[in-house]
PDB file of N, CA and C in Angstrom:
ATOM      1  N   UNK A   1      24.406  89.767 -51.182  1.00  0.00           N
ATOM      2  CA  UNK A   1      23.607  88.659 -50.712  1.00  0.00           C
ATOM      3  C   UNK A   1      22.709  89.134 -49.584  1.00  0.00           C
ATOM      4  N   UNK A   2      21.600  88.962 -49.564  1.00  0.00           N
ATOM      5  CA  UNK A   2      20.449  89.093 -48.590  1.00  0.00           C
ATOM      6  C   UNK A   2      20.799  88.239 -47.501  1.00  0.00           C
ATOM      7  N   UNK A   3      19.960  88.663 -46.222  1.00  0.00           N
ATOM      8  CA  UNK A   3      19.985  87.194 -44.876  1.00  0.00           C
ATOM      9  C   UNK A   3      18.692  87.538 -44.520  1.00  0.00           C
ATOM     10  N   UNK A   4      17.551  86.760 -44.810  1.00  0.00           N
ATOM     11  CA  UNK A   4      16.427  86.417 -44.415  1.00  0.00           C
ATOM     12  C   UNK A   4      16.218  86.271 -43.037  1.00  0.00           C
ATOM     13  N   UNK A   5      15.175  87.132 -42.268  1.00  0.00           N
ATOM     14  CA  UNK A   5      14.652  86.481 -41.183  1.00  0.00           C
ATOM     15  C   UNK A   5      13.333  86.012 -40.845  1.00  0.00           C
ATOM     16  N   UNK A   6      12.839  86.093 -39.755  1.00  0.00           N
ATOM     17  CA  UNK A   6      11.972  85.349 -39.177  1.00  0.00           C
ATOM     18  C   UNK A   6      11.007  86.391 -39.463  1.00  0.00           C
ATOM     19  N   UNK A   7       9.747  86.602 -40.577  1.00  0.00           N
ATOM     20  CA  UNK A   7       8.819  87.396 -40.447  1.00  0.00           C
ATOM     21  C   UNK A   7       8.240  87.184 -39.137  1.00  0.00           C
ATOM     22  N   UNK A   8       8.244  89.305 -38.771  1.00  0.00           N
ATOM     23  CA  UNK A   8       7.770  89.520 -37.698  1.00  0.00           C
ATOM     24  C   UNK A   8       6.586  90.491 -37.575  1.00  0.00           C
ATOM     25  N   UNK A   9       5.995  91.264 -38.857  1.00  0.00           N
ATOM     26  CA  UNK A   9       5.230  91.929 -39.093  1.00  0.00           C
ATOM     27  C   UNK A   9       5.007  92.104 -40.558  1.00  0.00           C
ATOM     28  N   UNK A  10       3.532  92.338 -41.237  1.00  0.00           N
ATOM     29  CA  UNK A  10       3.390  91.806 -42.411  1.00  0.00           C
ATOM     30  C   UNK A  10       1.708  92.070 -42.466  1.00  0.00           C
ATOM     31  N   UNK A  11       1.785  93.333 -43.053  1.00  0.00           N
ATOM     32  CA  UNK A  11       0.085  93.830 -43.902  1.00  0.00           C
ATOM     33  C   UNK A  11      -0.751  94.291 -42.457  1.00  0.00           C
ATOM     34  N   UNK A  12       0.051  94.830 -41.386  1.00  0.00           N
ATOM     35  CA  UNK A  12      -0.892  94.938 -40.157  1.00  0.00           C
ATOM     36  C   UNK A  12      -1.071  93.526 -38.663  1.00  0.00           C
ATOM     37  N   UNK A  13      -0.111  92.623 -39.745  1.00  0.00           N
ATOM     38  CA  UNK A  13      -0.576  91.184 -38.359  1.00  0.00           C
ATOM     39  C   UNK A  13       1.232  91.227 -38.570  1.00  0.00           C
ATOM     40  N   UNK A  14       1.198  91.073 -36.749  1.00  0.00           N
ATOM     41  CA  UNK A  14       1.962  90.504 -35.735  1.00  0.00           C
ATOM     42  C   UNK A  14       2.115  89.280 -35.494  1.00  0.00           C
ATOM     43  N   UNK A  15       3.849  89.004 -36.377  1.00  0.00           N
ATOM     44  CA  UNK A  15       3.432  87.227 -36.033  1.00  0.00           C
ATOM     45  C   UNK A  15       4.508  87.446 -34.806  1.00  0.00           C
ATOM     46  N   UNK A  16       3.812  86.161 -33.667  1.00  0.00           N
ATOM     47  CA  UNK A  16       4.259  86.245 -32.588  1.00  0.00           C
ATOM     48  C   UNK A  16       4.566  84.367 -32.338  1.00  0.00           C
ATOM     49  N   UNK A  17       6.323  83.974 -32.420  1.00  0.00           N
ATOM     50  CA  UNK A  17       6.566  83.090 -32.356  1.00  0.00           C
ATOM     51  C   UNK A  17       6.690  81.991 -31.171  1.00  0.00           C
ATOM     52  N   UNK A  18       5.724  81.370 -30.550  1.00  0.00           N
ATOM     53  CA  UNK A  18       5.580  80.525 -29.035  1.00  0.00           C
ATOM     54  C   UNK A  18       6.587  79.055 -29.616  1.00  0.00           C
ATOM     55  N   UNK A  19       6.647  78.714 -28.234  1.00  0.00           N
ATOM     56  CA  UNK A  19       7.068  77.380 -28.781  1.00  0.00           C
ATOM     57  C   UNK A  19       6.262  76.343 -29.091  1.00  0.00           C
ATOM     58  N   UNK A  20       4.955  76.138 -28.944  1.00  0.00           N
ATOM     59  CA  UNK A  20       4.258  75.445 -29.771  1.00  0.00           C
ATOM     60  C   UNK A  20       3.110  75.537 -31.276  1.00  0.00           C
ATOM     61  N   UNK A  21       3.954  77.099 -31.679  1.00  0.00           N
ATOM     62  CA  UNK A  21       2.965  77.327 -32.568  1.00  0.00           C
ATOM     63  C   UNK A  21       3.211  78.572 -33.166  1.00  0.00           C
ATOM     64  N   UNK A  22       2.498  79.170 -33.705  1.00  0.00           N
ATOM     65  CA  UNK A  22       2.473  80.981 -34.220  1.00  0.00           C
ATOM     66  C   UNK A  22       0.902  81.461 -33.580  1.00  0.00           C
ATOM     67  N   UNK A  23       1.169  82.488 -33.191  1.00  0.00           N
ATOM     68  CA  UNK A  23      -0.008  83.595 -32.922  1.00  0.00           C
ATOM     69  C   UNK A  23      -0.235  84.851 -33.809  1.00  0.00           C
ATOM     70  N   UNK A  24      -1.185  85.028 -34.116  1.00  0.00           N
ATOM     71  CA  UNK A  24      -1.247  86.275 -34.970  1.00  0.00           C
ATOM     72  C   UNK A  24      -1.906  87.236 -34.301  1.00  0.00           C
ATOM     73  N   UNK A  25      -1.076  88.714 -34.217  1.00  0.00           N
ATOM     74  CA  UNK A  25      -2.271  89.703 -33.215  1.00  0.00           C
ATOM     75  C   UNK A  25      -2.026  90.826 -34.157  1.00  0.00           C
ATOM     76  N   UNK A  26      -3.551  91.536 -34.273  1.00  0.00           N
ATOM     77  CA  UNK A  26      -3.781  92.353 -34.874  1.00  0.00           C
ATOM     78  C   UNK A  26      -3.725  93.790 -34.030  1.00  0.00           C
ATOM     79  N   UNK A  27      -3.525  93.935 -33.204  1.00  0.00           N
ATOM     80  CA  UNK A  27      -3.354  95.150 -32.564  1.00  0.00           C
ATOM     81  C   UNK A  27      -3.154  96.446 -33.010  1.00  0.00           C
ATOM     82  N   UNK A  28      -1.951  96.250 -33.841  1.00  0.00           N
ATOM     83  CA  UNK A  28      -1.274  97.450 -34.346  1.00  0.00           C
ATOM     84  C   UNK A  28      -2.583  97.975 -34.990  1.00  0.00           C
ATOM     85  N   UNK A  29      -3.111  97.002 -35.975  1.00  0.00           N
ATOM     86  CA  UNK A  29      -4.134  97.562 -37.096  1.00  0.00           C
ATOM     87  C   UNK A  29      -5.513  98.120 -35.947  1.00  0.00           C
ATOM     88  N   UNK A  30      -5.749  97.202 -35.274  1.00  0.00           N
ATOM     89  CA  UNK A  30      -6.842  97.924 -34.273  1.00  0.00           C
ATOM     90  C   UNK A  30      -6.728  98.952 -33.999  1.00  0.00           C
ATOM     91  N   UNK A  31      -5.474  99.809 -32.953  1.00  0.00           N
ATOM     92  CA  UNK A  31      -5.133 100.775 -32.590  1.00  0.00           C
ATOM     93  C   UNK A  31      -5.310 102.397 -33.731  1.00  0.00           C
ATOM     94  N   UNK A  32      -4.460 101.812 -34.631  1.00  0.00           N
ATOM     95  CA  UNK A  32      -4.466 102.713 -35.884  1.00  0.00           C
ATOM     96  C   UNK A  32      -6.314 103.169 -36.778  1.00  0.00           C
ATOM     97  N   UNK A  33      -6.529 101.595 -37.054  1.00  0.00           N
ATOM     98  CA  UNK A  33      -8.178 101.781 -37.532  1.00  0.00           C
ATOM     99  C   UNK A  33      -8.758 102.839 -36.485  1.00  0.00           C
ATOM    100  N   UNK A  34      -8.797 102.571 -34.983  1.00  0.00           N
ATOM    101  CA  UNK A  34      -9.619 103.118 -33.907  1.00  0.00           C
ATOM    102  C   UNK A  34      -9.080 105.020 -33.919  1.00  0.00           C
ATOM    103  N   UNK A  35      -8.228 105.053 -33.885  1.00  0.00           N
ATOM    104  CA  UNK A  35      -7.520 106.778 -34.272  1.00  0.00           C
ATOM    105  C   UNK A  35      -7.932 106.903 -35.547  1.00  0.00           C
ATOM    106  N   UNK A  36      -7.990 106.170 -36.905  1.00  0.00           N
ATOM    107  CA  UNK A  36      -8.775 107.034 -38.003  1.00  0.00           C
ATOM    108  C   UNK A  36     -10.102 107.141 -37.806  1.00  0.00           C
ATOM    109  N   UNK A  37     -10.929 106.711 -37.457  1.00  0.00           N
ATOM    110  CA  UNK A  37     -12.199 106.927 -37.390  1.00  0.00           C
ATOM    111  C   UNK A  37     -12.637 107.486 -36.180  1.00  0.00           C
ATOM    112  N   UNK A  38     -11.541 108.094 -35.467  1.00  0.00           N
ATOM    113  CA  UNK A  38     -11.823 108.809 -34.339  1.00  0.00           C
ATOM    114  C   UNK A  38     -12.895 108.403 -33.011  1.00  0.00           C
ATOM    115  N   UNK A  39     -12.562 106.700 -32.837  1.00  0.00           N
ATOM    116  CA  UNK A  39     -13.686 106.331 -31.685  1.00  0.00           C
ATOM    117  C   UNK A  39     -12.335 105.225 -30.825  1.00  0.00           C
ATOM    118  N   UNK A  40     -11.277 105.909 -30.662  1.00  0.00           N
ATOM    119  CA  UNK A  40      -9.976 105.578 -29.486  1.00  0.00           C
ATOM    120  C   UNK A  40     -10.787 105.229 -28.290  1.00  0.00           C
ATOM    121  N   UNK A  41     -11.033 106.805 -27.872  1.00  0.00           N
ATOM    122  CA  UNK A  41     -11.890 106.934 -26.580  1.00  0.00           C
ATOM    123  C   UNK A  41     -13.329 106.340 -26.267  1.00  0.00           C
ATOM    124  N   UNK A  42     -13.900 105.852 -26.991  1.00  0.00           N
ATOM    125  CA  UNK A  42     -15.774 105.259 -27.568  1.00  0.00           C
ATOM    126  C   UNK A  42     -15.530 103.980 -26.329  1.00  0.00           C
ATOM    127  N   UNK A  43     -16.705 103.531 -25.805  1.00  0.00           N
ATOM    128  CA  UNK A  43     -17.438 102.304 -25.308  1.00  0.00           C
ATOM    129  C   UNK A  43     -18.021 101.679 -25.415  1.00  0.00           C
ATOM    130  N   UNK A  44     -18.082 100.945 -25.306  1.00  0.00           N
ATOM    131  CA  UNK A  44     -19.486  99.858 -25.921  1.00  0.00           C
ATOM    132  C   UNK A  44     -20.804 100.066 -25.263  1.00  0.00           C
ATOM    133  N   UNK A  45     -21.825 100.179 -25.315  1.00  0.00           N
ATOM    134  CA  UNK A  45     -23.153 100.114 -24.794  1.00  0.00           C
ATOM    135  C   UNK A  45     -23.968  99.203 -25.343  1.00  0.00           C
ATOM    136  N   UNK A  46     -25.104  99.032 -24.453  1.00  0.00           N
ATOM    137  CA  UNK A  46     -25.630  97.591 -24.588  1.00  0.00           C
ATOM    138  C   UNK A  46     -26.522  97.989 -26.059  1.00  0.00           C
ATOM    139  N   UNK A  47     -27.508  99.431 -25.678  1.00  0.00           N
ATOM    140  CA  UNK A  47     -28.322  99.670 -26.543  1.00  0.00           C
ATOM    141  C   UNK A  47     -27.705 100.581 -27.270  1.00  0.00           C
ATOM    142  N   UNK A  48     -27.313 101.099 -28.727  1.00  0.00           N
ATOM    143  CA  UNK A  48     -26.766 101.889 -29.272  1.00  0.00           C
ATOM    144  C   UNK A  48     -27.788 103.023 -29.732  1.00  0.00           C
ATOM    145  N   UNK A  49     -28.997 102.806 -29.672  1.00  0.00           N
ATOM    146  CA  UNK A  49     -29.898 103.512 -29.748  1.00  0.00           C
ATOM    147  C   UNK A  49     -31.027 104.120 -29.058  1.00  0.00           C
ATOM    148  N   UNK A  50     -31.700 105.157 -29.111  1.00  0.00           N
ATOM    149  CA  UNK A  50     -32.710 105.478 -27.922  1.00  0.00           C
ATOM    150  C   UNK A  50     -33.669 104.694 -27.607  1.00  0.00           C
ATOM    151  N   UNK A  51     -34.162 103.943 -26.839  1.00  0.00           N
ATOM    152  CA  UNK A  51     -34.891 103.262 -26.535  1.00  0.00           C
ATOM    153  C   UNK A  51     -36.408 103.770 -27.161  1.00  0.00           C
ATOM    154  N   UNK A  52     -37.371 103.054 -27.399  1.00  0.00           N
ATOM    155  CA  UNK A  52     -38.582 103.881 -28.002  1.00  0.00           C
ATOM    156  C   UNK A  52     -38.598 104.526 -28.976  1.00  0.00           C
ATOM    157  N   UNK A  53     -37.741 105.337 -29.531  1.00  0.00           N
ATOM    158  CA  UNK A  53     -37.618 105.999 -30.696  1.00  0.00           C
ATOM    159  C   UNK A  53     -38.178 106.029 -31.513  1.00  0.00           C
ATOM    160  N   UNK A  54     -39.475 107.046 -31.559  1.00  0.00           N
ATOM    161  CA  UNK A  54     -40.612 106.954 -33.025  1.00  0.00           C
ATOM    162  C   UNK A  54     -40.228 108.014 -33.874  1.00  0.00           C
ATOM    163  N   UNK A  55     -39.906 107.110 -34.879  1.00  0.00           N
ATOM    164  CA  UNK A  55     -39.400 108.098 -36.706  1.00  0.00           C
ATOM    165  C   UNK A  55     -40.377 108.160 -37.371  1.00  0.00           C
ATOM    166  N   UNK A  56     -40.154 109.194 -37.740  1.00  0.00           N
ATOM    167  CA  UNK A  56     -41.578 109.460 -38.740  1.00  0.00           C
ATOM    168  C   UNK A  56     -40.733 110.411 -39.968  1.00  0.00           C
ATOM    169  N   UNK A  57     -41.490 110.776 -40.925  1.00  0.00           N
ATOM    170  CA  UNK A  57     -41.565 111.517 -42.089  1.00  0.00           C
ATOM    171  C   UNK A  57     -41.009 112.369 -42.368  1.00  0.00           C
ATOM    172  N   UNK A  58     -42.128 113.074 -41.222  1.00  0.00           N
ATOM    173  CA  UNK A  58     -41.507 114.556 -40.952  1.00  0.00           C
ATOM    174  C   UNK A  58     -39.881 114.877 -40.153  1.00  0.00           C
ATOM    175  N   UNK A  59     -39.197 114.374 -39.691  1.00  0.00           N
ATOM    176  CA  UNK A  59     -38.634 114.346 -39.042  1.00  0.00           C
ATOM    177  C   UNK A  59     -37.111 114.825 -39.503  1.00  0.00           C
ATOM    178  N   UNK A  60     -36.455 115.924 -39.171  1.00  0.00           N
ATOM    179  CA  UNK A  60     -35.090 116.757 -39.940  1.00  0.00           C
ATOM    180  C   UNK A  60     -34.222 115.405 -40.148  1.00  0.00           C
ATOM    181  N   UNK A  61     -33.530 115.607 -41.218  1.00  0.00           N
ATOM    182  CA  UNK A  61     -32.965 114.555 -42.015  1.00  0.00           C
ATOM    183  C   UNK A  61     -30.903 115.125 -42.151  1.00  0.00           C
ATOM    184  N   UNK A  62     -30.139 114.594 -41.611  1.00  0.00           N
ATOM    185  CA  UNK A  62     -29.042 115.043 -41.461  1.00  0.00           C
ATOM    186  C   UNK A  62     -28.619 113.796 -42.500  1.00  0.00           C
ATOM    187  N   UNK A  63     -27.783 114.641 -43.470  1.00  0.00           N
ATOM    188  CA  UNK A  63     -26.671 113.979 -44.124  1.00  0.00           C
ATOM    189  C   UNK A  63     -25.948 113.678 -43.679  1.00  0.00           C
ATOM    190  N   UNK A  64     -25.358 112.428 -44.134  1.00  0.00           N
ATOM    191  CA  UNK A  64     -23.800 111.742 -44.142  1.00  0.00           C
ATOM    192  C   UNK A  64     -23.097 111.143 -44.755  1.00  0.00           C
ATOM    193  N   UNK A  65     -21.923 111.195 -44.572  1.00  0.00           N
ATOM    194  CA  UNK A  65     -21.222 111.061 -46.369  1.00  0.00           C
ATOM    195  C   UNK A  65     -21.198 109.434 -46.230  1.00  0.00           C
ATOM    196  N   UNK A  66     -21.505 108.632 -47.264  1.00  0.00           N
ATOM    197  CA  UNK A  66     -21.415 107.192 -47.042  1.00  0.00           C
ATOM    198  C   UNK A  66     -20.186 106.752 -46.742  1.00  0.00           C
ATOM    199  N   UNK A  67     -19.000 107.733 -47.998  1.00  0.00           N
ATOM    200  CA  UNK A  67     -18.112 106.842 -47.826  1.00  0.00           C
ATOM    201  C   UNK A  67     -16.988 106.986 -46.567  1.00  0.00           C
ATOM    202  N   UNK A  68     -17.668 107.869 -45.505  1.00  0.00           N
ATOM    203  CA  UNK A  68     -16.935 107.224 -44.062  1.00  0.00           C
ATOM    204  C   UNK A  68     -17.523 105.838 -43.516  1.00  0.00           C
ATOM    205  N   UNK A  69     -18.662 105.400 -43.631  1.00  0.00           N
ATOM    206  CA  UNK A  69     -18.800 104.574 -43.255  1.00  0.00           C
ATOM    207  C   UNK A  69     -18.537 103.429 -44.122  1.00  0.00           C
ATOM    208  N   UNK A  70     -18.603 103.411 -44.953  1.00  0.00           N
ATOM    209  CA  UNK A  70     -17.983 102.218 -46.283  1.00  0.00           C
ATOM    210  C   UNK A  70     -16.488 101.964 -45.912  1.00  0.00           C
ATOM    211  N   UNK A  71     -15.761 103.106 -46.040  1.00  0.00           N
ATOM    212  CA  UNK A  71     -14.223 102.884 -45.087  1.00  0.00           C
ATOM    213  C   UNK A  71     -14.295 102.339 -44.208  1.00  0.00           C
ATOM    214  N   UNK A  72     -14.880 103.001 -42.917  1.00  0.00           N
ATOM    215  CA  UNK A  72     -15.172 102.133 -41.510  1.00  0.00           C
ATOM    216  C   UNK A  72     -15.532 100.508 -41.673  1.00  0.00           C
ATOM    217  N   UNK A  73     -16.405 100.058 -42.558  1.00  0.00           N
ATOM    218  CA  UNK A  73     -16.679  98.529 -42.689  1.00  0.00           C
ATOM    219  C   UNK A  73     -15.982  97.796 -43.243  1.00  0.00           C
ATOM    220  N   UNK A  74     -15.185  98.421 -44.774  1.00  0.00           N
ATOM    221  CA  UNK A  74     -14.268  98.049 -45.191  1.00  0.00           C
ATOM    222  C   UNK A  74     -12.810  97.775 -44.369  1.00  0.00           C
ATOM    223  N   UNK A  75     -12.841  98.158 -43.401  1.00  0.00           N
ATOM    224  CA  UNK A  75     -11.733  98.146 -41.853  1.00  0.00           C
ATOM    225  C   UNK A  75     -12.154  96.997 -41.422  1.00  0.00           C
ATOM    226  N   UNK A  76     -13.249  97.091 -40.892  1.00  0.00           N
ATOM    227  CA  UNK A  76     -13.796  95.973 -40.104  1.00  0.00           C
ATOM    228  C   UNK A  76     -13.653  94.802 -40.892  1.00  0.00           C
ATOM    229  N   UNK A  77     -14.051  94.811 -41.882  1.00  0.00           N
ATOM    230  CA  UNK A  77     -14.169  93.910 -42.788  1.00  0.00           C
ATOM    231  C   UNK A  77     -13.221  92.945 -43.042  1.00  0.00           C
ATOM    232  N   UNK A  78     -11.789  93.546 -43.194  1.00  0.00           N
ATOM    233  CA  UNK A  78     -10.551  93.528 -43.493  1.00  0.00           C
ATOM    234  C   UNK A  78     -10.045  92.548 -42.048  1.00  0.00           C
ATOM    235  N   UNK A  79     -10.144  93.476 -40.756  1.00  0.00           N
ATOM    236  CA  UNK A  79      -9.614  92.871 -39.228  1.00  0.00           C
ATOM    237  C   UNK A  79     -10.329  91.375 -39.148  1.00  0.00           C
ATOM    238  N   UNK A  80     -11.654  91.478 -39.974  1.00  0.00           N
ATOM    239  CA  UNK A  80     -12.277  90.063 -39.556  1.00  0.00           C
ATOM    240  C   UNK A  80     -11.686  88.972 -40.385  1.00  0.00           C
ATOM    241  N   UNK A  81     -12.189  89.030 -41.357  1.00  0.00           N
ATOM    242  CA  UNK A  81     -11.381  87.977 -42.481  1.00  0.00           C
ATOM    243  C   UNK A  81      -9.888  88.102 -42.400  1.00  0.00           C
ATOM    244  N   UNK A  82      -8.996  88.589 -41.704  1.00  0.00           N
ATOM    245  CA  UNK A  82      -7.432  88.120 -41.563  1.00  0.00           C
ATOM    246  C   UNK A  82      -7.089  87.990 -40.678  1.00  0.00           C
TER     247      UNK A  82
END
């Protein structure tokens, strides 16, 4: 025979039982997402980009693999909608 308890963790959310309610904190999954994509240590800035910045044509063209960033949104994606 099984004895059921009080789900306390479940797909990444933290259920956290108050006495007037449930809280859900995503932390764990934050923490973990932020170490795979290697931006733990990262800050926020106001402008993420160089101010002025004229692109043109000519200009050396660096690859990048999409699907780190498709992962990365697909994360985000995921933390927002649950």
């Amino acid at each position: 025979m099984f004895k059921l308890s009080i789900m306390q963790f479940y797909i990444g959310v933290e259920f956290v039982y108050l006495l007037d309610g449930i809280m859900l904190v995503q932390k764990a999954y934050v923490v973990t997402m932020l170490e795979r994509f290697n931006m733990k240590d990262c800050y926020y800035i106001v402008t993420p980009m160089e101010e002025r910045l004229q692109l043109n044509l000519n200009m050396e063209i660096v690859l990048i693999d999409p699907s780190y960033y498709q992962c990365f949104m697909g994360s985000l994606m995921w933390l927002i909608h649950t």
